[in-house]
Protein backbone atom coordinates (compact mmCIF):
# COMPACT_ATOMS: atom_id res chain seq x y z
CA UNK A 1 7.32 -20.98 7.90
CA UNK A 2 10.63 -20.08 8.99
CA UNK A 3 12.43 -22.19 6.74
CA UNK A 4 10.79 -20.56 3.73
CA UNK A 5 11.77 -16.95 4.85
CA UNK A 6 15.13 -18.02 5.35
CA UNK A 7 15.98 -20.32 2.42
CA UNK A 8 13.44 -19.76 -0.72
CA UNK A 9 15.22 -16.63 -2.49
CA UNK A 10 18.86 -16.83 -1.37
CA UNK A 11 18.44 -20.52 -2.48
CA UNK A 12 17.31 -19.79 -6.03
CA UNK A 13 19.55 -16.69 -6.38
CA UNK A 14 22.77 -19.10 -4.62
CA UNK A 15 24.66 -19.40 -7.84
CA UNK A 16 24.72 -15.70 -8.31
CA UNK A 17 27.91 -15.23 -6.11
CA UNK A 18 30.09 -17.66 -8.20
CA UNK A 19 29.12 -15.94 -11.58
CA UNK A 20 31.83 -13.53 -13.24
CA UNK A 21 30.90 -10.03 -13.80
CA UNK A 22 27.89 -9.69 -10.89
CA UNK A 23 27.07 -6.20 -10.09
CA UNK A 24 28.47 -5.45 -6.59
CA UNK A 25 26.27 -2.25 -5.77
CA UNK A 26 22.67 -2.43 -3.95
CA UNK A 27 21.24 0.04 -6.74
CA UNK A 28 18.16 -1.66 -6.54
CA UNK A 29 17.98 -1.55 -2.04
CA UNK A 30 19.39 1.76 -2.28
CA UNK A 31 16.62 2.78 -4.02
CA UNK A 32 14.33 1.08 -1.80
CA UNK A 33 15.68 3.23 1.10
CA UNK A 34 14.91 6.16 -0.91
CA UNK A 35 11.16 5.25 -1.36
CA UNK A 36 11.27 4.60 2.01
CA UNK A 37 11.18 8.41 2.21
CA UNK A 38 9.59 9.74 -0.71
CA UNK A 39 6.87 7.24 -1.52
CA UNK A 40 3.46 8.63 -0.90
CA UNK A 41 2.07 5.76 0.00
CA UNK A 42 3.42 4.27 2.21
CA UNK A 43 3.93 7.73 4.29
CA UNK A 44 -0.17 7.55 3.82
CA UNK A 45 -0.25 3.97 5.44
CA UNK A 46 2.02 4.87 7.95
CA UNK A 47 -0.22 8.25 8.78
CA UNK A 48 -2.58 5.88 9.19
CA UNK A 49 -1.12 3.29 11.24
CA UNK A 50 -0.33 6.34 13.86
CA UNK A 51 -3.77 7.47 14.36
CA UNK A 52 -4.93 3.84 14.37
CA UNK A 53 -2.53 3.22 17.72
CA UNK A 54 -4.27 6.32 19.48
CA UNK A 55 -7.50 4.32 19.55
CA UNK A 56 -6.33 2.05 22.33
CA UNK A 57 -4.85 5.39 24.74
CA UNK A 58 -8.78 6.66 24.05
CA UNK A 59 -10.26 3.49 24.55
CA UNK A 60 -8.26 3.28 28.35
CA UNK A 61 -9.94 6.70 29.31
CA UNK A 62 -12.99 5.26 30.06
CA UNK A 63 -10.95 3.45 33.28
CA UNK A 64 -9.06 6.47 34.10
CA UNK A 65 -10.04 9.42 37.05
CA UNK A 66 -11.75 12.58 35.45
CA UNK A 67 -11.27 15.63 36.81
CA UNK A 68 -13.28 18.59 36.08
CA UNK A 69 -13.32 22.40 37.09
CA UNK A 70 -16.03 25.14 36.56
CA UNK A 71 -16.43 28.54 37.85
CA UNK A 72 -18.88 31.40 37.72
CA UNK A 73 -19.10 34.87 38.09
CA UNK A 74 -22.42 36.92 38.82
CA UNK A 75 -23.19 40.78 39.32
CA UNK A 76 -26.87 41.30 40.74
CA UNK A 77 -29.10 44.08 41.63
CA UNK A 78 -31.35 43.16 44.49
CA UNK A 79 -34.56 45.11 45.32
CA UNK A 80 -36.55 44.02 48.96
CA UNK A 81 -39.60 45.79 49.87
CA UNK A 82 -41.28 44.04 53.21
CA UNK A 83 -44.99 45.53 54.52
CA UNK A 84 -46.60 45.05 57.50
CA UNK A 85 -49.90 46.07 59.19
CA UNK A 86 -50.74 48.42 62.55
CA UNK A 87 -52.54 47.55 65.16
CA UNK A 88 -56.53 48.50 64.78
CA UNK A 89 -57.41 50.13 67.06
CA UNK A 90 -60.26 51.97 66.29
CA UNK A 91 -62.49 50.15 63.11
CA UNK A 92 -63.79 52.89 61.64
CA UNK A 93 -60.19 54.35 61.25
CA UNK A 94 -57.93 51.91 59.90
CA UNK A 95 -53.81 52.64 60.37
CA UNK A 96 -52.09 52.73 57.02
CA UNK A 97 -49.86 49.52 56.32
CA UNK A 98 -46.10 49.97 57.53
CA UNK A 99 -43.55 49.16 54.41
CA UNK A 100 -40.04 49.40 54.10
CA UNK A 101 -37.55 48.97 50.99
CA UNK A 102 -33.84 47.39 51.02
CA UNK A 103 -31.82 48.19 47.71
CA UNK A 104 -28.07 46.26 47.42
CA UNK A 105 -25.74 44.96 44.77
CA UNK A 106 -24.37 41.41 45.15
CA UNK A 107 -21.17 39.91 43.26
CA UNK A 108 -21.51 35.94 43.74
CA UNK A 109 -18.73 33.36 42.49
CA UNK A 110 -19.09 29.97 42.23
CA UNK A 111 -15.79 27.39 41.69
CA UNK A 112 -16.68 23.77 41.88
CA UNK A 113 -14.23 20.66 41.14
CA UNK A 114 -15.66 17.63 40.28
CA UNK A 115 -13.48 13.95 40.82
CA UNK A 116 -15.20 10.78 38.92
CA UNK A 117 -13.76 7.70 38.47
CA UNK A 118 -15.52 4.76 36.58
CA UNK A 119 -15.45 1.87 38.43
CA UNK A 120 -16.70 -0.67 36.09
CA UNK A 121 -18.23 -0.61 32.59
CA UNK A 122 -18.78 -3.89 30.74
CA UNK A 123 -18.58 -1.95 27.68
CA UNK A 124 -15.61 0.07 28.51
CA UNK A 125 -13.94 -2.81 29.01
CA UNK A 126 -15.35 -4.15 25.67
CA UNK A 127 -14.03 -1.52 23.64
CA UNK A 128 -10.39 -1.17 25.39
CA UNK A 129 -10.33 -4.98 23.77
CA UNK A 130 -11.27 -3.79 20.51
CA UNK A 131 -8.89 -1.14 20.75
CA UNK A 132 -6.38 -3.75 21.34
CA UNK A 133 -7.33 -5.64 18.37
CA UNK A 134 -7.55 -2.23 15.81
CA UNK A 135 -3.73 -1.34 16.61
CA UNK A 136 -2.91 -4.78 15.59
CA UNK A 137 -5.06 -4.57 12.77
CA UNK A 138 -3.01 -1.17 12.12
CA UNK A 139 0.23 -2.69 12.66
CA UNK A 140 -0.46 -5.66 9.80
CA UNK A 141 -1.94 -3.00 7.44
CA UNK A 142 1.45 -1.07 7.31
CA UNK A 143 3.83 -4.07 6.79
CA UNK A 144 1.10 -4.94 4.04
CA UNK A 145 2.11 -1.33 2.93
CA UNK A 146 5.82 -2.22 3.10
CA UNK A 147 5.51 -5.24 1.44
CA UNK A 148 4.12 -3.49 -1.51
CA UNK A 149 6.40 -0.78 -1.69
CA UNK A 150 8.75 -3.98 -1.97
CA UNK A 151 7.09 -5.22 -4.90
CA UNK A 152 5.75 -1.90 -6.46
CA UNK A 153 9.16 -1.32 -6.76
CA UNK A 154 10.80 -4.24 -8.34
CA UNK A 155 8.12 -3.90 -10.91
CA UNK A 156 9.09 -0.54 -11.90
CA UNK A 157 12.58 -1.13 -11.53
CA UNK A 158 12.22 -4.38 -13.91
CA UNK A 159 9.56 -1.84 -16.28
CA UNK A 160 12.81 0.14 -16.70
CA UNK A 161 15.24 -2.53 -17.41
CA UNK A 162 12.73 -4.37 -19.42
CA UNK A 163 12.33 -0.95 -21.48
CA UNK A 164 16.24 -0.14 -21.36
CA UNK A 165 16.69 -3.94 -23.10
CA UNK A 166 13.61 -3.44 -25.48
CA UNK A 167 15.17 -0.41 -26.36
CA UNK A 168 18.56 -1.85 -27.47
CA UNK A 169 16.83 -4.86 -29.04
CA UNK A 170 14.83 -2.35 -31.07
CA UNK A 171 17.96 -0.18 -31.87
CA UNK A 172 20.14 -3.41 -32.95
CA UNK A 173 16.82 -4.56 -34.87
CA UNK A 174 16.60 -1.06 -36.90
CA UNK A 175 20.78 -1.53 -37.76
CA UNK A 176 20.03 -4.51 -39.19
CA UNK A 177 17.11 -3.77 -41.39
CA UNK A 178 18.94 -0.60 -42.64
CA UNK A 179 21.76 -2.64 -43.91
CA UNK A 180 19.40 -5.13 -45.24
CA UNK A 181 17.59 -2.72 -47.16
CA UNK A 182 21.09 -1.53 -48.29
CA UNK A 183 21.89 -4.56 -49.32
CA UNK A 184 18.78 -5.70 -51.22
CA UNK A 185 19.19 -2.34 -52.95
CA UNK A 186 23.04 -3.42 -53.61
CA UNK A 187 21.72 -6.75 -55.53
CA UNK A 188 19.03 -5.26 -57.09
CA UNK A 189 21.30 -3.12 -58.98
CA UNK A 190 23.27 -6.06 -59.75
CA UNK A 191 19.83 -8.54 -60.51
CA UNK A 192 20.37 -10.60 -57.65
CA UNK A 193 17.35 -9.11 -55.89
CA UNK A 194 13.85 -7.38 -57.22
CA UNK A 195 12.20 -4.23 -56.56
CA UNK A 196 9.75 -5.98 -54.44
CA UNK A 197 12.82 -7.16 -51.95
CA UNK A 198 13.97 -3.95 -52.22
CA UNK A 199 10.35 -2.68 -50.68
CA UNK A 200 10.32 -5.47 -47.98
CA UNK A 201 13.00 -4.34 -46.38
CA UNK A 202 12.38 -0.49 -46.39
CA UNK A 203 8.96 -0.83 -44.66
CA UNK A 204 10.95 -3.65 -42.07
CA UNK A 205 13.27 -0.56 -41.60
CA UNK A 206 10.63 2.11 -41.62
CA UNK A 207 8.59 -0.39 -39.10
CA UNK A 208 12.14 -0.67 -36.76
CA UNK A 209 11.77 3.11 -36.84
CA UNK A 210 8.02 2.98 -34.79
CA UNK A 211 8.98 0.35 -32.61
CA UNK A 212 12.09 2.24 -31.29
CA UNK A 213 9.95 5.20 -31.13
CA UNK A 214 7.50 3.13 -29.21
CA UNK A 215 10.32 1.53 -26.94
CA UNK A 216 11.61 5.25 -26.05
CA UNK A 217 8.33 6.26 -24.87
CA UNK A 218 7.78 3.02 -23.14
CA UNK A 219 11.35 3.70 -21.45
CA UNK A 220 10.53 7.03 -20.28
CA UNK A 221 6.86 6.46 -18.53
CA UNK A 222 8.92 3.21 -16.98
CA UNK A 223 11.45 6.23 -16.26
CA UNK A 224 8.51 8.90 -14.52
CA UNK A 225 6.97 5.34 -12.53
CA UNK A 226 10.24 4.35 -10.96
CA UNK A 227 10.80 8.29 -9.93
CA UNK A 228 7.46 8.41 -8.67
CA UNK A 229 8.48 5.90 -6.38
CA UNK A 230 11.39 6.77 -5.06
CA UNK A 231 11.57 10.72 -5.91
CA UNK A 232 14.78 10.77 -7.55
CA UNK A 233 16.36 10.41 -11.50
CA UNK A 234 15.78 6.97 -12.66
CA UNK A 235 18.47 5.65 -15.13
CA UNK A 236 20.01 2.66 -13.58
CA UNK A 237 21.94 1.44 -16.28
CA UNK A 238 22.20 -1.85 -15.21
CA UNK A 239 20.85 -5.18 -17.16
CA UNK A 240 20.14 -8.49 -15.71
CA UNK A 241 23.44 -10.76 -16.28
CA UNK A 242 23.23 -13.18 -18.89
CA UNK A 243 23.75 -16.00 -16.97
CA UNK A 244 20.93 -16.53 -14.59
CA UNK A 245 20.28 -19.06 -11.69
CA UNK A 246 16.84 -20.70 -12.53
CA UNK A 247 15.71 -22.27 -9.12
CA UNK A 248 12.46 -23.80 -8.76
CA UNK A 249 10.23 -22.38 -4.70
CA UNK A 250 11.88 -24.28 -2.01
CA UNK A 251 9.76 -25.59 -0.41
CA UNK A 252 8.81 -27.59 -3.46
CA UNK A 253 5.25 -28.73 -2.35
CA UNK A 254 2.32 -25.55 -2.92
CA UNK A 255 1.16 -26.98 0.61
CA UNK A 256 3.72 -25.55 2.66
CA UNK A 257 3.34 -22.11 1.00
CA UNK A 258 -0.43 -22.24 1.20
CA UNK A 259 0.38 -22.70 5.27
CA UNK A 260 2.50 -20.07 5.55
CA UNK A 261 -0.47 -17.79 3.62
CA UNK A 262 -3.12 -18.81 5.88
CA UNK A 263 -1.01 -17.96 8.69
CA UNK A 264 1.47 -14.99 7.83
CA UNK A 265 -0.60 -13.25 4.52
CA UNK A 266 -1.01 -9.43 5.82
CA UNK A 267 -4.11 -9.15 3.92
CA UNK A 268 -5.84 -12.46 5.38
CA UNK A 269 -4.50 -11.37 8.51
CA UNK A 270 -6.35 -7.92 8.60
CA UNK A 271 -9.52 -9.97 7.43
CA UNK A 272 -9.17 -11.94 10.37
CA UNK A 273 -8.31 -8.77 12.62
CA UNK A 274 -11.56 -7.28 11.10
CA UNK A 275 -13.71 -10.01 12.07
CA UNK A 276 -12.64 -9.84 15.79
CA UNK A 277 -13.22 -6.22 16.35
CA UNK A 278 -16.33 -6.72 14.71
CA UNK A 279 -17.13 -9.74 17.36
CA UNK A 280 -16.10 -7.59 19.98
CA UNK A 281 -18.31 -4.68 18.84
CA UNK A 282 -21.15 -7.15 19.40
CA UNK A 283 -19.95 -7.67 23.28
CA UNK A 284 -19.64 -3.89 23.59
CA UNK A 285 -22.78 -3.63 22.32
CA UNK A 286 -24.54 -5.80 24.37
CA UNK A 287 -23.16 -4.51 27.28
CA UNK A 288 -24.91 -1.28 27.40
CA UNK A 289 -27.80 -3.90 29.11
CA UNK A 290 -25.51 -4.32 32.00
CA UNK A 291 -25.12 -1.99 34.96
CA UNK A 292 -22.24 0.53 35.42
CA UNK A 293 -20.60 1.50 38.45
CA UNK A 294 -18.93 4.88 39.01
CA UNK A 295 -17.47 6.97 42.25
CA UNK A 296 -17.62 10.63 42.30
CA UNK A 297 -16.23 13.58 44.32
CA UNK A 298 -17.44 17.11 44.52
CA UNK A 299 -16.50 20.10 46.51
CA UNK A 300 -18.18 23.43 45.53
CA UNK A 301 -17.65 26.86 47.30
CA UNK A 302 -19.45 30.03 46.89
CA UNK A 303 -18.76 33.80 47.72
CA UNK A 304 -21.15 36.70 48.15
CA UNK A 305 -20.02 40.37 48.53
CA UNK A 306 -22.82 41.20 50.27
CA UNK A 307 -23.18 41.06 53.64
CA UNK A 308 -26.80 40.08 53.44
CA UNK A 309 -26.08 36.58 51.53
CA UNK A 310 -24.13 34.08 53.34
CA UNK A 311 -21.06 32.08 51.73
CA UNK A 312 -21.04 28.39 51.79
CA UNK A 313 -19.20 25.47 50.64
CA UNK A 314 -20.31 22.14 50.00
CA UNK A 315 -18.43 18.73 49.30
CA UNK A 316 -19.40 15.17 48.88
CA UNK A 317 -18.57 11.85 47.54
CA UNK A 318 -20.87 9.42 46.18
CA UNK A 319 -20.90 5.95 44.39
CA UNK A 320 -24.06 5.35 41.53
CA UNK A 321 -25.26 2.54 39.92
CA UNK A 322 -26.51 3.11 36.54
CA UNK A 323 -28.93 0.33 34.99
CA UNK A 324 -30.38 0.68 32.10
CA UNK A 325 -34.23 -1.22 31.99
CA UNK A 326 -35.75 0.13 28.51
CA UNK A 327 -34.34 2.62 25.74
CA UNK A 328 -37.53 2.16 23.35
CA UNK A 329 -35.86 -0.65 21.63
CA UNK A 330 -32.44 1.30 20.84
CA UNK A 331 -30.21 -1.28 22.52
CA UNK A 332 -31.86 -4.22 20.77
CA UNK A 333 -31.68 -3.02 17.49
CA UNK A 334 -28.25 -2.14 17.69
CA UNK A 335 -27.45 -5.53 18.86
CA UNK A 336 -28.49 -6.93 15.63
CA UNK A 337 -26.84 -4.57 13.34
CA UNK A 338 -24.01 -5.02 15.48
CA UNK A 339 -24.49 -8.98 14.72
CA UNK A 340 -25.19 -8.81 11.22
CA UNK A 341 -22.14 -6.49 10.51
CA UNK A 342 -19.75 -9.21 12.50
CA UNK A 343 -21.51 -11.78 9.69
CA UNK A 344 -20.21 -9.77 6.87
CA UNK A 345 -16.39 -9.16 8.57
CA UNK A 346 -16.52 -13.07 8.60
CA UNK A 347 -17.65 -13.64 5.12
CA UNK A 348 -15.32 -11.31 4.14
CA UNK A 349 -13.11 -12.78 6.00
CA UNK A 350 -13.55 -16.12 4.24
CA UNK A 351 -13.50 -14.36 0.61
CA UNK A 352 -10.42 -12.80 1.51
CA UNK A 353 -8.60 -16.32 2.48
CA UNK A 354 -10.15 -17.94 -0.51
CA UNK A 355 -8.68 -15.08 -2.76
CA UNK A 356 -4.98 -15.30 -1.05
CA UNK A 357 -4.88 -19.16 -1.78
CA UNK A 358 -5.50 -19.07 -5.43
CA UNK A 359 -3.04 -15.98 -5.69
CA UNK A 360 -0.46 -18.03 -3.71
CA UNK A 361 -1.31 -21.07 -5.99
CA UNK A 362 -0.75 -18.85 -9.09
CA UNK A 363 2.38 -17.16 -8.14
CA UNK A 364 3.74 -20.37 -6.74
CA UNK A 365 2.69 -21.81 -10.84
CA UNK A 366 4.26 -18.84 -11.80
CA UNK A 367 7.25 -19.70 -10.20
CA UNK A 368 7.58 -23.02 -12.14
CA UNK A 369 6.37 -21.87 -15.22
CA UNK A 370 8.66 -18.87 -15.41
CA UNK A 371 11.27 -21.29 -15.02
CA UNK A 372 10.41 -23.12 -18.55
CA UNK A 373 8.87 -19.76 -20.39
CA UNK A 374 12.80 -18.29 -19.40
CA UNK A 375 14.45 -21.77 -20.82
CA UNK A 376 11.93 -22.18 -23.65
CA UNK A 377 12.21 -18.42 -25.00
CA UNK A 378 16.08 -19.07 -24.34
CA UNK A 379 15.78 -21.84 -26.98
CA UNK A 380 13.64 -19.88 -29.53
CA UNK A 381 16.13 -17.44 -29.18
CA UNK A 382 18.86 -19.56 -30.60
CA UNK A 383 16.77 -21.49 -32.96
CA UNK A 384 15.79 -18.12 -33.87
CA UNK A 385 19.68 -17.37 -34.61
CA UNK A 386 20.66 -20.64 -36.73
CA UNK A 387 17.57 -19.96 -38.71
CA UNK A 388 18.61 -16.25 -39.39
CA UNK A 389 22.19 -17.45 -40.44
CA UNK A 390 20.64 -20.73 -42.35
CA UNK A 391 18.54 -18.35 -44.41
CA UNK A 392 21.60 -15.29 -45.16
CA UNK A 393 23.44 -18.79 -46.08
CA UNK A 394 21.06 -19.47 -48.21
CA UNK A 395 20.81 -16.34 -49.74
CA UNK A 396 24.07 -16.02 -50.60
CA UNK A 397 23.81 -19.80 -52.66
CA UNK A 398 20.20 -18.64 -54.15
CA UNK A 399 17.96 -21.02 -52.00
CA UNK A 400 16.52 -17.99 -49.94
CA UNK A 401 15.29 -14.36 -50.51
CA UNK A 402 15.33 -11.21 -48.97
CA UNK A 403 12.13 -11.53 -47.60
CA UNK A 404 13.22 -15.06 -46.17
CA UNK A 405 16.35 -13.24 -44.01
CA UNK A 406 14.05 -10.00 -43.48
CA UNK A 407 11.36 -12.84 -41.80
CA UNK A 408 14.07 -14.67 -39.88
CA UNK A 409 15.57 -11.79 -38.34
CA UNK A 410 12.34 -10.55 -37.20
CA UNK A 411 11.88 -13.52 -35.92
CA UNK A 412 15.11 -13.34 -33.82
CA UNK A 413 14.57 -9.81 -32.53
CA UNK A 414 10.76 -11.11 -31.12
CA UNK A 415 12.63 -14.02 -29.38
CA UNK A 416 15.05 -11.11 -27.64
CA UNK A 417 12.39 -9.53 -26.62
CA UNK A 418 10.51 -12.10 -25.01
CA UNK A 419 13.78 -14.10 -23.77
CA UNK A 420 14.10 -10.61 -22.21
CA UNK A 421 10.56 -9.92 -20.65
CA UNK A 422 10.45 -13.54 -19.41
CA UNK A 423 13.89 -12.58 -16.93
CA UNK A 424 12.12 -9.94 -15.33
CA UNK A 425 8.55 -12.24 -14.98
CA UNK A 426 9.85 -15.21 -13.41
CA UNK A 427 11.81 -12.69 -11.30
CA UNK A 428 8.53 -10.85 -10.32
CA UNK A 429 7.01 -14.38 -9.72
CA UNK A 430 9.55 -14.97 -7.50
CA UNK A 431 8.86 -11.61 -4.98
CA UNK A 432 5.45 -12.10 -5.01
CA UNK A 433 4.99 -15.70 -4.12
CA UNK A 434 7.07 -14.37 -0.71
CA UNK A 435 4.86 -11.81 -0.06
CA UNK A 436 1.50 -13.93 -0.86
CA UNK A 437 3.44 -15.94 2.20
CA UNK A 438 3.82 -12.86 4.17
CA UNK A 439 7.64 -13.51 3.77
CA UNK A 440 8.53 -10.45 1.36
CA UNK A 441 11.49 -8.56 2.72
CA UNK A 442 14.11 -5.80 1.96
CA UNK A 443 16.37 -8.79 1.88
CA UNK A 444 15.37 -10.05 -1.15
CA UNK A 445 15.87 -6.76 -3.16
CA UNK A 446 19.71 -7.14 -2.19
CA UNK A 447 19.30 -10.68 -3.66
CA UNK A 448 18.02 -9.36 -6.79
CA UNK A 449 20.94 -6.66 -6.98
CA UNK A 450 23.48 -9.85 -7.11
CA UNK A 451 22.34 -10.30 -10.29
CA UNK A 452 22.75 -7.00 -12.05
CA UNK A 453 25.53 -5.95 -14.18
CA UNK A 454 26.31 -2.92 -16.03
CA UNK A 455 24.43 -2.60 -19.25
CA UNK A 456 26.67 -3.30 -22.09
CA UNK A 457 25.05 0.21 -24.19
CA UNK A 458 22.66 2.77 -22.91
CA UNK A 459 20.20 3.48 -24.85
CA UNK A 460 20.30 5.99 -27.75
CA UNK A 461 16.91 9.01 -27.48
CA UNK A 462 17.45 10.19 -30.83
CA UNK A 463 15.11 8.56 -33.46
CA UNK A 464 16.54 8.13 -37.05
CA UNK A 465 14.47 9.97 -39.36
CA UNK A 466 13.33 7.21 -42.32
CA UNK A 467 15.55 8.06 -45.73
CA UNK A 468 12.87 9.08 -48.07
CA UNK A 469 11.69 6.16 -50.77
CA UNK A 470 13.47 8.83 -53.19
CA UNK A 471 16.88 8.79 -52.63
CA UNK A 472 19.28 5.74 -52.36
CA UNK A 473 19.83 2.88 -49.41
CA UNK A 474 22.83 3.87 -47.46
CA UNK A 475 25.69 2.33 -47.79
């Protein structure tokens, strides 16, 4: 899969070097090192990833020496009264029982350090191995993260561009309309044109009017999505160049991207990451049958103030053997919800894979078919032209109307717009079919900036207010 990392994007964007007027700034990386900073999600996934990695540190306790220390403190009043009986000697006078009466306070502390040390546990050492698996797992979920920052971006970069271009498209469009309302009001003065041509064209102009209203909000929630990302002003400027280098995936066989899905896809691989810790959760689990064996060391010491209670200290070191026979069931059962839980990781394991392959067969379609929808849209666009100057042509000789030019230069501003939009799709197509491979990189975002060139207008924000059906077309 290698090959594909190195050679897929830099081979379709290759001729972008030897084109005049390429954009020599990384606007589009810098901005990825800002959201490197300022996205929220990703700083989430990476949160995440960090308390992931502690499980394996917690997981190695369970091998490591304990050491524990207690103490105690204890202020007592003791009372001892001990009796004892005379000698009879004469039975019909008894001697009174002897009895005598200690009273002392005693203080007694108690410190006691305790040394254990697990020798072996089949299910410690279970669970250190799913700890080992759940970093990894951890690891693969945050360059998922990054490579969705990667394309999270480059669609709301591309939303903005796409909106900055709409924008213009709709500006030109609403020029044009005004002066062909002015001018169907010009020949209808001079009965060249009637007052129904006259009313075409106004609502085509008072239409232009919405759709730049439409494109400006469309170009400021593109605005707010790209900021959102990357936490600072978004107003690139920038347009894609005119001329741009179609290539087709390289590879061109969907095999050898459907290989490098099945074994570099983040998502399949956290599936498959899943499914072992769940397999291992079913060794851990059956391990609480076996026996453990620990080693322990105690020393204890104890202090009396009194003189009538001894001080003593006590030490020892022992080795147990814990075996578990019956637990009412417990064990069993949670052997087999242990077991059926590893079923589900694996079918979702197998969903998951399913899933990635027909995304990775779509974007790699997408790919190709971007490729014509650029080239055909391209052509409608310029078919779109001859027919706009065939018709004013033919206006001017009598064979077309208004409405005729007001139709074909509709009909050129839709083909802008979609000649436009189908730039930024089959660029789109292009990102994701690397990261469906697992192959999506900052790399490519530098790629992408070789194509960029200053915009040739930025976009107006004021909205022309419609001229009211009262007064006369501008001139």
């Amino acid at each position: 899969m290698t090959t594909i990392r190195r050679s897929f994007v830099p081979a379709l964007l290759a001729g972008a070097a030897v084109l005049p007027g390429y954009a020599t700034a990384n606007d589009l990386l810098d901005r990825y090192h800002d959201a490197l900073d300022q996205d929220r999600n990703l700083r989430a996934a990476q949160y995440a990833r960090d308390a992931a990695i502690e499980a394996r540190p917690q997981a190695l306790s369970a091998f490591l020496p304990r050491l524990n220390a207690s103490g105690s403190h204890e202020r007592s009043h003791n009372e001892i009264t001990t009796s004892s009986s005379r000698i009879i000697t004469d039975p019909t006078n008894p001697a009174p029982n002897a009895s005598s009466r200690i009273d002392f306070y005693n203080s007694f502390d108690q410190g006691q350090v305790q040394l254990s040390q697990t020798l072996w546990s089949q299910e410690a050492f279970q669970r250190l191995k799913q700890a080992d698996i759940s970093v990894a797992q951890a690891e693969a979920s945050f360059r998922s993260a990054q490579q969705s920052l990667i394309l999270r971006l480059a669609q709301a970069y591309f939303e903005v561009l796409a909106a900055s271009d709409a924008l213009r498209t709709g500006s030109a469009e609403r020029a044009a309309t005004e002066r062909q309302w002015a001018q169907a009001e010009r020949r209808r003065e001079v009965g060249l044109a009637t007052i129904i041509d006259v009313q075409e064209t106004r609502a085509a102009f008072d239409a232009s009017i919405a759709t730049v209203i439409a494109a400006e909000r469309r170009l400021a929630n593109a605005q707010r999505a790209l900021e959102e990302i990357t936490g600072r002003e978004a107003d690139p400027g920038q347009a894609l160049a005119e001329e741009m280098p179609l290539k087709p995936p390289a590879p061109a066989s969907v095999e050898h991207w459907l290989d490098a899905t099945r074994s570099d896809n983040y998502e399949l691989r956290i599936a498959r990451l899943a499914t072992e810790i769940a397999a291992r959760n079913v060794s851990a689990v059956r391990a609480r049958h076996y026996p453990t064996l620990s080693l322990s060391a105690t020393y204890t010491e104890s202090l009396n103030s009194s003189e009538r209670n001894a001080d003593s200290t006590r030490s020892g070191i022992g080795l147990s053997v814990n075996l578990p026979i019956y637990a009412g069931g417990l064990i069993a059962s949670q052997v087999r919800q242990a077991s059926a839980l590893g079923l589900q990781s694996k079918a979702s394991e197998e969903s998951t894979q399913r899933t990635v392959e027909r995304q990775t067969r779509d974007a790699f379609q997408g790919v190709i078919s971007g490729i014509a929808s650029v080239r055909a849209t391209q052509a409608a666009m310029r078919s779109a032209q001859l027919a706009l100057e065939s018709s004013q042509l033919g206006l001017k000789v009598g064979t077309r109307t208004e409405v005729d030019v007001l139709t074909a230069l509709r009909n050129l501003y839709s083909a802008q717009r979609s000649y436009s939009q189908s730039r930024y799709d089959y660029l789109l197509s292009v990102l994701n079919l690397k990261r469906q491979a697992g192959q999506l990189a900052a790399n490519d975002l530098a790629d992408i900036d070789a194509l960029l060139v200053p915009a040739s207008a930025e976009p107006g924000s004021a909205v022309v207010t419609p001229v009211p059906s009262s007064a006369p077309a501008p001139r």
